[in-house]
C-alpha atoms as a PDB file:
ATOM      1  CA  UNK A   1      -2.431  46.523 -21.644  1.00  0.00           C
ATOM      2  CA  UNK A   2      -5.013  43.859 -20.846  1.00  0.00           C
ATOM      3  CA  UNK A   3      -3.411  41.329 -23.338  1.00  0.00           C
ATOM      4  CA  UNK A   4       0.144  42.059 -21.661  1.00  0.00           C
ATOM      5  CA  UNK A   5      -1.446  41.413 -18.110  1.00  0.00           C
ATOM      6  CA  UNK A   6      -3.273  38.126 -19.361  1.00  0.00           C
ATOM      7  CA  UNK A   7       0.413  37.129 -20.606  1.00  0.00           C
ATOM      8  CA  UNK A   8       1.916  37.891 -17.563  1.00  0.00           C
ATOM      9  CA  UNK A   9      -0.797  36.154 -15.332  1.00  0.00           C
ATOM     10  CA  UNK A  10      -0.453  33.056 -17.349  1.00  0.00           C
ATOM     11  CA  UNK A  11       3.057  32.825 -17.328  1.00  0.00           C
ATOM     12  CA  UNK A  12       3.219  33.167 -13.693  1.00  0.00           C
ATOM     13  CA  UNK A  13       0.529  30.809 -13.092  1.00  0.00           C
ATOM     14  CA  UNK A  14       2.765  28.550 -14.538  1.00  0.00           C
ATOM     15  CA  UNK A  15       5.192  28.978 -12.550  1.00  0.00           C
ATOM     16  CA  UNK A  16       3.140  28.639  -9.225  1.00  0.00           C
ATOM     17  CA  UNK A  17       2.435  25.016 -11.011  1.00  0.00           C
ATOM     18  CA  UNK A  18       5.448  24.197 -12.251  1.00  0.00           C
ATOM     19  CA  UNK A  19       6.738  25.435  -8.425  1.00  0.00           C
ATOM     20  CA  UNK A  20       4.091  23.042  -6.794  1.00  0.00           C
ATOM     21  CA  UNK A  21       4.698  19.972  -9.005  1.00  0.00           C
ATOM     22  CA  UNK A  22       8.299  20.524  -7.934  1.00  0.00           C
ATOM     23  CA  UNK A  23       8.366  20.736  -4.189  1.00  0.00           C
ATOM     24  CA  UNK A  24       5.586  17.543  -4.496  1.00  0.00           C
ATOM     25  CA  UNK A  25       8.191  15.492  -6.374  1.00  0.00           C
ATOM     26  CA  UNK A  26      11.007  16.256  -3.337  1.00  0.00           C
ATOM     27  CA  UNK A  27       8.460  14.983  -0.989  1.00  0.00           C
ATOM     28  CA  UNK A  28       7.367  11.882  -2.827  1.00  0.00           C
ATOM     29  CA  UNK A  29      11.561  11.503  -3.360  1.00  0.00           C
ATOM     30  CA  UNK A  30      11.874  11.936   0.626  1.00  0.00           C
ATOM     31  CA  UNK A  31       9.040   9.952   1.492  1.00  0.00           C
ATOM     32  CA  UNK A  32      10.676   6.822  -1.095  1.00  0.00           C
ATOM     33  CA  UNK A  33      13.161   7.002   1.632  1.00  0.00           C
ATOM     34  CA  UNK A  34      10.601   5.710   4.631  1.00  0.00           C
ATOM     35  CA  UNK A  35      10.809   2.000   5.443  1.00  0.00           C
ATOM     36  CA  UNK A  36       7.503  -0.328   4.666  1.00  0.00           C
ATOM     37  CA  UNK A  37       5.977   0.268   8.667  1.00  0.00           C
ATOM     38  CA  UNK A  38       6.449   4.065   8.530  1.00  0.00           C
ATOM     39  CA  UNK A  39       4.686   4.391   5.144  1.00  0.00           C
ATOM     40  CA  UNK A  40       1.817   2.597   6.656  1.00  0.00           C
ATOM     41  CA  UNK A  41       1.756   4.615  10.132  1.00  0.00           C
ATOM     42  CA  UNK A  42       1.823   7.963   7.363  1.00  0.00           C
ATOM     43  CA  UNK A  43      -1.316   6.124   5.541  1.00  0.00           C
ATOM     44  CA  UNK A  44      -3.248   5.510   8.727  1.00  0.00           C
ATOM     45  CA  UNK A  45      -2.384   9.496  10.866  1.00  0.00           C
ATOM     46  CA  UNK A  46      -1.225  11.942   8.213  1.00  0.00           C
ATOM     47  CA  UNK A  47      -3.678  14.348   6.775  1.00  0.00           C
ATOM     48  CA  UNK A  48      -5.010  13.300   3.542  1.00  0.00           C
ATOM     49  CA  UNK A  49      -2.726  14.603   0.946  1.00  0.00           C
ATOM     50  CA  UNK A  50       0.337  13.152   2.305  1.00  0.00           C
ATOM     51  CA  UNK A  51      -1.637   9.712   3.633  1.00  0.00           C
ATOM     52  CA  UNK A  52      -2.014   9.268  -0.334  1.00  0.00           C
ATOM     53  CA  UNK A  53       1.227   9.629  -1.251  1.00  0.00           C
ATOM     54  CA  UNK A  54       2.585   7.489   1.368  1.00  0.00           C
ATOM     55  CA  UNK A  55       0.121   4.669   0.365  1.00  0.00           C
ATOM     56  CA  UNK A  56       1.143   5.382  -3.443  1.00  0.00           C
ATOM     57  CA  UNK A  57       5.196   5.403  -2.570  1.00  0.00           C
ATOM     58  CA  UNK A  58       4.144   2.382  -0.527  1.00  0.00           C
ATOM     59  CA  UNK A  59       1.970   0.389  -3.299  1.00  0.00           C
ATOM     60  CA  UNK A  60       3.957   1.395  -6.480  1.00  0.00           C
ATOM     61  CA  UNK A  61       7.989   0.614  -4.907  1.00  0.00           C
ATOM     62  CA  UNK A  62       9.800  -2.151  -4.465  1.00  0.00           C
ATOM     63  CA  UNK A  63      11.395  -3.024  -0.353  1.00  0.00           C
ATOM     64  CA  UNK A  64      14.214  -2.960   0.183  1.00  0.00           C
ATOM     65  CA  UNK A  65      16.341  -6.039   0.974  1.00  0.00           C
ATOM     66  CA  UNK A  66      17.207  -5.101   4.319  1.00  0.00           C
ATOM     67  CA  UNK A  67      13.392  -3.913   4.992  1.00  0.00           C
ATOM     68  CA  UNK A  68      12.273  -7.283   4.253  1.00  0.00           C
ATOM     69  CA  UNK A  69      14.864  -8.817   6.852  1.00  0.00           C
ATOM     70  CA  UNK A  70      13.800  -6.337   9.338  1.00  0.00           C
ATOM     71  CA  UNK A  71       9.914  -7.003   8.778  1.00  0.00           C
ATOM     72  CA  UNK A  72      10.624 -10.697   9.472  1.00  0.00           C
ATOM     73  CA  UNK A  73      12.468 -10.323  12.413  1.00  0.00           C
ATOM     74  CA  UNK A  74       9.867  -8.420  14.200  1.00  0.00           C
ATOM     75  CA  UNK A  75       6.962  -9.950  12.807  1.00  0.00           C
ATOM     76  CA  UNK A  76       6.618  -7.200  10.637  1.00  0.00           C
ATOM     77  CA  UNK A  77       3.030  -8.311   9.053  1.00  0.00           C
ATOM     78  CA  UNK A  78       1.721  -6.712  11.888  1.00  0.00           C
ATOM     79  CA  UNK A  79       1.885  -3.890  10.398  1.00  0.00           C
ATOM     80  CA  UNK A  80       0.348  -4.831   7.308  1.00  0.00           C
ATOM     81  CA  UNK A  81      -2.819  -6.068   9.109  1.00  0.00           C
ATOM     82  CA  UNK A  82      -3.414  -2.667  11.341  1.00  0.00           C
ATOM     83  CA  UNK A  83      -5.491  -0.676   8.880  1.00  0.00           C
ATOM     84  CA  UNK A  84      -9.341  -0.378  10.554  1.00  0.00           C
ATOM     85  CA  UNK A  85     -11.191  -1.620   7.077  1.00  0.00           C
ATOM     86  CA  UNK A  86     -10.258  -5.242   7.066  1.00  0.00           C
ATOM     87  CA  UNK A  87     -10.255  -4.973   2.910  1.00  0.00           C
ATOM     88  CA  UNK A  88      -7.435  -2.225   3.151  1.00  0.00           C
ATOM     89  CA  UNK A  89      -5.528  -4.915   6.036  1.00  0.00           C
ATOM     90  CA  UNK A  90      -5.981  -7.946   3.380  1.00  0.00           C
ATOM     91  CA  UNK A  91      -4.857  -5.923   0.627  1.00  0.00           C
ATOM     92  CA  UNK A  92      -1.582  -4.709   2.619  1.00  0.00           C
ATOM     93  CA  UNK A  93      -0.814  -8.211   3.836  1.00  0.00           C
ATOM     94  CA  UNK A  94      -0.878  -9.449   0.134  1.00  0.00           C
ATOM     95  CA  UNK A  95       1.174  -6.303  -0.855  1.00  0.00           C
ATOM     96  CA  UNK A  96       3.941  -7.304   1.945  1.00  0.00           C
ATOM     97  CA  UNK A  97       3.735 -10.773   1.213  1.00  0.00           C
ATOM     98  CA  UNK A  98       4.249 -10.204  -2.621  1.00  0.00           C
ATOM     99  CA  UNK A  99       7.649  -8.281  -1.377  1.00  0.00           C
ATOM    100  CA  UNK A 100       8.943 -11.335   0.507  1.00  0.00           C
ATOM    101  CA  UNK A 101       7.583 -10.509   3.984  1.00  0.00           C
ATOM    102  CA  UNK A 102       6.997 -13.978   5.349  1.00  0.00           C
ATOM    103  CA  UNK A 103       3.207 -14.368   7.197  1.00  0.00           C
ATOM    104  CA  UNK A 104       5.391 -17.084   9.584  1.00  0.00           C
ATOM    105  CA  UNK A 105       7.969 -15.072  10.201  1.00  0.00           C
ATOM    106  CA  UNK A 106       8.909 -15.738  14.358  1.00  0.00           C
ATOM    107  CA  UNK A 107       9.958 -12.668  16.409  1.00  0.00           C
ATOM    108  CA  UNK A 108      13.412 -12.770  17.491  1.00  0.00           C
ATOM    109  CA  UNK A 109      12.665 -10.732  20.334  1.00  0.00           C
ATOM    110  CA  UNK A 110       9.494 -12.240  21.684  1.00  0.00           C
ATOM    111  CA  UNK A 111       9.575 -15.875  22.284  1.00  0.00           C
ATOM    112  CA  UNK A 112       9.768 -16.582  18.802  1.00  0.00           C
ATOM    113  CA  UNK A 113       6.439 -16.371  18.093  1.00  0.00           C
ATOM    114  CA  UNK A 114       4.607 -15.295  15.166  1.00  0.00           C
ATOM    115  CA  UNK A 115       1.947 -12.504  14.212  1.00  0.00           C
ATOM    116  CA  UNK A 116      -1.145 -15.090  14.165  1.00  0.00           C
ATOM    117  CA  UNK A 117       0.399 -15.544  17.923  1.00  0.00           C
ATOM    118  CA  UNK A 118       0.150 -12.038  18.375  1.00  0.00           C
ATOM    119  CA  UNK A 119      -3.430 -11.448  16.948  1.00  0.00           C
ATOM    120  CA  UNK A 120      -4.501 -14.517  18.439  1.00  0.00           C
ATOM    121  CA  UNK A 121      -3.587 -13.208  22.138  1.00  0.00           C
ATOM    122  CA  UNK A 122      -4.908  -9.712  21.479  1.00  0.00           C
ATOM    123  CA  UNK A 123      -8.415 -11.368  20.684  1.00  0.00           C
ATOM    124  CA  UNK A 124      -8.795  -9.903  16.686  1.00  0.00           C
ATOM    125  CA  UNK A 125     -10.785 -12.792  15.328  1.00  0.00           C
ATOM    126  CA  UNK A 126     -11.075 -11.237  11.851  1.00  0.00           C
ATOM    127  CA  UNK A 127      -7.372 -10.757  11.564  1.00  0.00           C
ATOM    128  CA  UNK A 128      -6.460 -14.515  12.772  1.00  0.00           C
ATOM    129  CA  UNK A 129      -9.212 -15.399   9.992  1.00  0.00           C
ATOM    130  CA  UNK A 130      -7.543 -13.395   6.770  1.00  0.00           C
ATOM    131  CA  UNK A 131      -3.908 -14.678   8.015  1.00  0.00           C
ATOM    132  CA  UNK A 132      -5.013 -18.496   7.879  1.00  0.00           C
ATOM    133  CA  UNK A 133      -7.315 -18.182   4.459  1.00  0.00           C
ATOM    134  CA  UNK A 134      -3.550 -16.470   3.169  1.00  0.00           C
ATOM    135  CA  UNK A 135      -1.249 -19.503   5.139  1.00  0.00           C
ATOM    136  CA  UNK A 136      -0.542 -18.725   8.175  1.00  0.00           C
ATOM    137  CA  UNK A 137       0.605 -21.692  10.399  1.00  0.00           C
ATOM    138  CA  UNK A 138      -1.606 -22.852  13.749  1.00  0.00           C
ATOM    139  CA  UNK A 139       0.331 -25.682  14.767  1.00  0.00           C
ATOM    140  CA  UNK A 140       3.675 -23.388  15.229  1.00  0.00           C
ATOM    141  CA  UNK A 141       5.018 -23.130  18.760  1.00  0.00           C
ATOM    142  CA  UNK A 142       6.818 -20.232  20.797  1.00  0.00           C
ATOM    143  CA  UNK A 143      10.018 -21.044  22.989  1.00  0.00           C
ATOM    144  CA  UNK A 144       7.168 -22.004  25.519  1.00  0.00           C
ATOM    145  CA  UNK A 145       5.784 -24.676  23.240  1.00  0.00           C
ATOM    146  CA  UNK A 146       2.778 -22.561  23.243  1.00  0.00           C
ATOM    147  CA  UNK A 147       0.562 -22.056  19.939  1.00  0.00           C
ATOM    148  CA  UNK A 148      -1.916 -19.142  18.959  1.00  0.00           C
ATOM    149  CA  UNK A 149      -4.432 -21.595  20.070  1.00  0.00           C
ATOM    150  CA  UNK A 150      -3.046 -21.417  23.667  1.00  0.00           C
ATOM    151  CA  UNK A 151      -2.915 -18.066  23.907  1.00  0.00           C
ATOM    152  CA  UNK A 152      -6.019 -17.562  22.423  1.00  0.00           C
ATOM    153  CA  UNK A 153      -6.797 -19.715  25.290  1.00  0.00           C
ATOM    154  CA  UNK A 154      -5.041 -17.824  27.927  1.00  0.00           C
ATOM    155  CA  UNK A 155      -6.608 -14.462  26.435  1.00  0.00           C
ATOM    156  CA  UNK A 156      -9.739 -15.729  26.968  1.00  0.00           C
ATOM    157  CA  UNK A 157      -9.352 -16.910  30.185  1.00  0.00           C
ATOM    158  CA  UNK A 158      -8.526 -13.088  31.154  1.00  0.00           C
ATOM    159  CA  UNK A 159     -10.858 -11.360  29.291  1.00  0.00           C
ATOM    160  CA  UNK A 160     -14.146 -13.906  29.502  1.00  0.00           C
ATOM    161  CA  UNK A 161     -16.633 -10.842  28.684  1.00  0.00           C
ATOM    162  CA  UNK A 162     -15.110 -10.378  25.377  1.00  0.00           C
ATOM    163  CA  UNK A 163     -17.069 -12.409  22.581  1.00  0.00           C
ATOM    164  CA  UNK A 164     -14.360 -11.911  20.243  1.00  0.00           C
ATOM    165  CA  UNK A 165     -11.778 -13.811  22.571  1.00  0.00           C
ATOM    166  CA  UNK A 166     -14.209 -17.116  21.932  1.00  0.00           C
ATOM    167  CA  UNK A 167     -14.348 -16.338  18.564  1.00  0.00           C
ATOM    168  CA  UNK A 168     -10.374 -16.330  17.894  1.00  0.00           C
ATOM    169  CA  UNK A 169     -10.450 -19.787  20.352  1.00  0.00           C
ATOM    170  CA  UNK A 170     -13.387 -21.458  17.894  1.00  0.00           C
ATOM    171  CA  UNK A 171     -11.191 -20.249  14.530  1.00  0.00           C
ATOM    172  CA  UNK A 172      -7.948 -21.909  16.152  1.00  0.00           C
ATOM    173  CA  UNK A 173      -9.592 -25.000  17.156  1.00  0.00           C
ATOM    174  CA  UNK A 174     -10.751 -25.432  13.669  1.00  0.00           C
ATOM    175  CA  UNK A 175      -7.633 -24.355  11.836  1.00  0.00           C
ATOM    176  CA  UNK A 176      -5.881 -27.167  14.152  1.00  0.00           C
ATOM    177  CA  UNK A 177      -8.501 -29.640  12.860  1.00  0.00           C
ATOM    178  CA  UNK A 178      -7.743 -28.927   9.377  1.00  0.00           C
ATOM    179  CA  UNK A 179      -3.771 -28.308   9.186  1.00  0.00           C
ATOM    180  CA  UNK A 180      -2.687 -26.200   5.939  1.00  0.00           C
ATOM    181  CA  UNK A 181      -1.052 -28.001   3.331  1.00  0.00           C
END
């Protein structure tokens, strides 16, 4: 009796695993199916388990065509730089730029400008940094004529109290100095 219920026990054991590997492989098949931005909004709010798959789908796969378009259009590396630990961002925005997302991509939608526009006007010094060490362009202009330095300019002028504001203004001054080749 004992070695018929050890039997039994073990076989369905193994069929709670097999059961479990299973229903994980339809959710790494369904989450395959996410575009690059929505993997990374899963990596940064879902609960753990599912944050990891999304960042494995998202680090192991290839974009799609059509993604890549789409990231461009909207400035898309934006969403490669949002993780909190800068490492993580860097990483990301080397993972999107190895799938063709271009770091001087212009928004359609927003004056044509580009993401070191956008992270130069929101103030995030240490973002602006990692996009020009990976070739990001300070001397581009936004159907204004205006360039990250200006707006780093104009977000400063709003927000005087905010040391990181100078900080973006002093990184842009110097990137302008030294144009990228």
């Amino acid at each position: 009796m004992n070695m018929r219920f050890k039997r039994i026990a073990a076989w369905g054991l193994g069929i709670i695993v097999a059961g479990v590997i299973g229903l994980y492989g339809v959710v790494v098949f369904e989450t395959r199916k996410y575009t690059p931005s929505l993997l990374l909004a899963c990596v940064e709010v879902e609960r753990p388990l599912f944050a990891w798959t999304c960042k494995q789908v998202l680090l192991h796969s290839s974009f799609k065509p059509e993604h890549v378009v789409a990231l461009n259009r909207e400035i898309g590396m934006i969403f490669a730089l949002r993780p909190e630990d800068l490492e993580e961002a860097e990483k990301m925005l080397l993972l999107f730029m190895a799938q063709g997302v271009d770091i001087n991509a212009v928004a359609e939608n927003w004056k044509h400008r580009t993401v070191l526009h956008a992270l130069a006007l929101e103030g995030e010094a240490a973002r602006v940094k990692i996009l020009l060490r990976h070739g990001a362009r300070a001397d581009m202009r936004d159907t204004e004529g205006l360039t990250p330095l200006d707006l780093a300019r104009i977000g400063q002028a709003k927000n005087p109290n905010e040391p990181n504001r100078a900080e973006v203004v002093r990184i842009l001054e110097e990137a302008e100095k030294t144009p990228a080749e």
